[in-house]
Protein backbone atom coordinates (compact mmCIF):
# COMPACT_ATOMS: atom_id res chain seq x y z
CA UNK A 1 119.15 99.55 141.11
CA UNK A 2 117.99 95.93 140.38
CA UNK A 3 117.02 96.92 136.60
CA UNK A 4 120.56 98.35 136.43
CA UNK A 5 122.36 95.24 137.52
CA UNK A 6 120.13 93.21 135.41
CA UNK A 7 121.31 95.39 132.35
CA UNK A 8 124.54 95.20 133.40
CA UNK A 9 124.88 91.57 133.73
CA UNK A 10 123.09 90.28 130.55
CA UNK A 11 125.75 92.68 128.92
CA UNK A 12 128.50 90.93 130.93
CA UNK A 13 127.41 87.78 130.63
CA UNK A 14 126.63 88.14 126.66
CA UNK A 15 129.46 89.76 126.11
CA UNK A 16 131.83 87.07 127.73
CA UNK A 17 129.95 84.39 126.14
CA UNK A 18 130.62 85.54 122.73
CA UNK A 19 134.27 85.98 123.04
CA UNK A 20 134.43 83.11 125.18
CA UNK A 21 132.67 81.06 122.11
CA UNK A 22 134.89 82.63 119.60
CA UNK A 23 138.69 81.74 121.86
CA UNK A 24 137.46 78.47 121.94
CA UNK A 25 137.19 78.05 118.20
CA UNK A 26 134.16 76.21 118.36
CA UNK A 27 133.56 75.58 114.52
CA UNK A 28 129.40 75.30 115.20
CA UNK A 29 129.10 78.71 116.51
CA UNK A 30 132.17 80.75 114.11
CA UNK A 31 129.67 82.32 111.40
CA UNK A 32 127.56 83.69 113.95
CA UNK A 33 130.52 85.34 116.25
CA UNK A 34 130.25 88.71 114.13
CA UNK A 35 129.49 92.20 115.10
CA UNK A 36 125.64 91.43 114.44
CA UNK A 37 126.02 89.33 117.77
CA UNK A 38 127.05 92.10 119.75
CA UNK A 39 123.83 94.00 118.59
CA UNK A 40 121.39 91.30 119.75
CA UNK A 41 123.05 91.13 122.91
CA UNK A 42 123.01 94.42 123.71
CA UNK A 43 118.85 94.24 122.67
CA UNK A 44 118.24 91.15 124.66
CA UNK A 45 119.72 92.87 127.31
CA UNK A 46 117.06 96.22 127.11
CA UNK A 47 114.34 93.78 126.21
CA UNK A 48 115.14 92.03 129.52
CA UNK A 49 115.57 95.57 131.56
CA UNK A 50 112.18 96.65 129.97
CA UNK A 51 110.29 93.71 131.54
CA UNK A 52 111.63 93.30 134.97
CA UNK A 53 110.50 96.21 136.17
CA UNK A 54 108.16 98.87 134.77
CA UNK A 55 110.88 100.72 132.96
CA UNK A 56 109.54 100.16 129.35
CA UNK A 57 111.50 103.05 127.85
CA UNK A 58 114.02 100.60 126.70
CA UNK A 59 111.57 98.57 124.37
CA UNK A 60 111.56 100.09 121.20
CA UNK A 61 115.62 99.82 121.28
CA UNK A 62 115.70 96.23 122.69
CA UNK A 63 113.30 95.24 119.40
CA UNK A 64 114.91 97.21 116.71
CA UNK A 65 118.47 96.23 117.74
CA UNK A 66 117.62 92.74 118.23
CA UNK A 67 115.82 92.65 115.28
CA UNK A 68 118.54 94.66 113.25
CA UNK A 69 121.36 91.95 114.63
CA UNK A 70 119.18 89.33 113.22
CA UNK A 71 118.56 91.13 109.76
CA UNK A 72 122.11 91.43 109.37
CA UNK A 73 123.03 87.96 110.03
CA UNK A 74 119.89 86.57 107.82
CA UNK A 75 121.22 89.13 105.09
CA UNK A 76 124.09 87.28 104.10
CA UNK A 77 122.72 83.76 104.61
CA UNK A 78 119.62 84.18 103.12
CA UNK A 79 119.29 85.23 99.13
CA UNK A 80 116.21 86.40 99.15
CA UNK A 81 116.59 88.28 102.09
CA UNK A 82 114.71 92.18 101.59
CA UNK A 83 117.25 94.92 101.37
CA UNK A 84 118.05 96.74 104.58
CA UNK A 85 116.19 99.78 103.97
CA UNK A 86 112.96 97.87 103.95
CA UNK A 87 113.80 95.50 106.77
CA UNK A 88 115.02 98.80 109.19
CA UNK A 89 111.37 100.49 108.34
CA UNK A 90 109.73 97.34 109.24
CA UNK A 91 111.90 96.81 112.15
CA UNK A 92 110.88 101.00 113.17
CA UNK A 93 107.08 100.26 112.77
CA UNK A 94 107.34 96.55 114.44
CA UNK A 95 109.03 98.55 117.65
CA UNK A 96 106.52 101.10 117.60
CA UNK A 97 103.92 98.74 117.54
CA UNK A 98 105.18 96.55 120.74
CA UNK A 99 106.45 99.35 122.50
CA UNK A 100 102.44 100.43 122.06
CA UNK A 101 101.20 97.56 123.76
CA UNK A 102 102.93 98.14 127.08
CA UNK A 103 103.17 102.22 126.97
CA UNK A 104 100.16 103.17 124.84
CA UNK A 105 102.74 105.21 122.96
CA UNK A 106 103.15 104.80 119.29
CA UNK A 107 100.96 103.34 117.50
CA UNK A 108 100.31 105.91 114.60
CA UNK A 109 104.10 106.00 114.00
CA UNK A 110 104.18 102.01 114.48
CA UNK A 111 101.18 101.93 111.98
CA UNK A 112 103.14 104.13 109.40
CA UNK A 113 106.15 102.62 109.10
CA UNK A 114 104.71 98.93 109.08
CA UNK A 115 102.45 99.95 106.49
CA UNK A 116 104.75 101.92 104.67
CA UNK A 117 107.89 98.99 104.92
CA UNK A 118 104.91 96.56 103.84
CA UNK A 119 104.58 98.74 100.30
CA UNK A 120 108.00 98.74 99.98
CA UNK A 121 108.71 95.01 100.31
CA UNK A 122 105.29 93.91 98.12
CA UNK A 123 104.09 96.41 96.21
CA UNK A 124 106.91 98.14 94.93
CA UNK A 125 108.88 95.11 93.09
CA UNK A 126 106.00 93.32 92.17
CA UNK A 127 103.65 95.72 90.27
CA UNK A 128 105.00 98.13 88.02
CA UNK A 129 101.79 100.10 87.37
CA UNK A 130 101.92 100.97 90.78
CA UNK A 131 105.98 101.87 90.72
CA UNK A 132 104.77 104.08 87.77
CA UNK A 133 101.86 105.91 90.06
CA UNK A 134 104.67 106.48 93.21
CA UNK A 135 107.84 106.79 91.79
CA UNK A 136 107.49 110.61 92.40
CA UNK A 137 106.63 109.69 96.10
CA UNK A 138 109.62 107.32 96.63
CA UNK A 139 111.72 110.19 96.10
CA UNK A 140 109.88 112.44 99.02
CA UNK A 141 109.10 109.56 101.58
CA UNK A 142 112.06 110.02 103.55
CA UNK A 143 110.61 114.03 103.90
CA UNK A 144 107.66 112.73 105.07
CA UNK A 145 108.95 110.98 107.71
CA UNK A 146 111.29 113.59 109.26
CA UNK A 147 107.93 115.97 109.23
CA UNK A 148 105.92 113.18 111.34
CA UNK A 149 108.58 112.83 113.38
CA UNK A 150 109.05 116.56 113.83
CA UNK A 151 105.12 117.02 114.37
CA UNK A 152 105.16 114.24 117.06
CA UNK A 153 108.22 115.48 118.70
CA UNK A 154 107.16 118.76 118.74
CA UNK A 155 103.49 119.12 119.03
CA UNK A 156 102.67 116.03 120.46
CA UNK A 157 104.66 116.40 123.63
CA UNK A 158 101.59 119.19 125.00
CA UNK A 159 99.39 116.87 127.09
């Protein structure tokens, strides 16, 4: 019950904040009272239900939304800011990762995708020899990915 009303009142409290921030005009805080906001909320609020208690299924959303809130506010600030496919892969192999330190769960996925995000923001725009080698591959990666997930949905779930 107390991880419930923790949730619940982050939310609330978040929530009222931002609208309270945004009635009150204040001009400091207007280019960040968007709908990217609202999605760090919302994963500050799992990332603080995942550590007060030993509920930790809500860590690999509390990360990736957080991180995804932030992405999309750096995005338009920022001009050399990666494009969003890159930053959501590293954002899915980041949450893997941390959600592996506290359930032991993830960290081949976690290792994928980091890996994986990290070709895609280095390697791919900055050598063309190696665009040349994978530019078959680009075009299957996203195949590859649904059949992990399917094997570790599906086979992995035997213990």
């Amino acid at each position: 019950m107390k991880q419930r009303n923790t949730f619940s009142g982050i939310i609330l409290l978040g929530i009222g904040l931002f609208y309270f921030a945004n009635r009150m005009n204040i001009e400091l805080l207007q280019p960040y009272l968007t709908w990217p906001s609202i999605l760090i909320i919302i994963g500050i609020a799992l990332l603080f239900q995942s550590g007060s208690g030993k509920d930790s299924s809500s860590i690999f959303s509390g990360v990736f939304l957080t991180g995804l809130g932030v992405h999309f506010h750096a995005a338009g600030k920022v001009a050399t800011w990666p494009e969003p496919l890159q930053v959501i892969v590293l954002l899915a192999g980041i949450s893997f990762l941390i959600q592996y330190r506290k359930t032991k769960e993830g960290l081949i996925p976690g290792l994928l995708l980091s890996l994986l995000a990290l070709w895609l923001l280095f390697f791919k725009s900055n050598t063309p020899s190696v665009e040349n080698i994978f530019v078959r591959a680009e075009d299957f990666w996203p195949i590859i990915l649904m059949v992990i997930g399917a094997y570790l949905m599906f086979f992995k779930m035997k213990k």
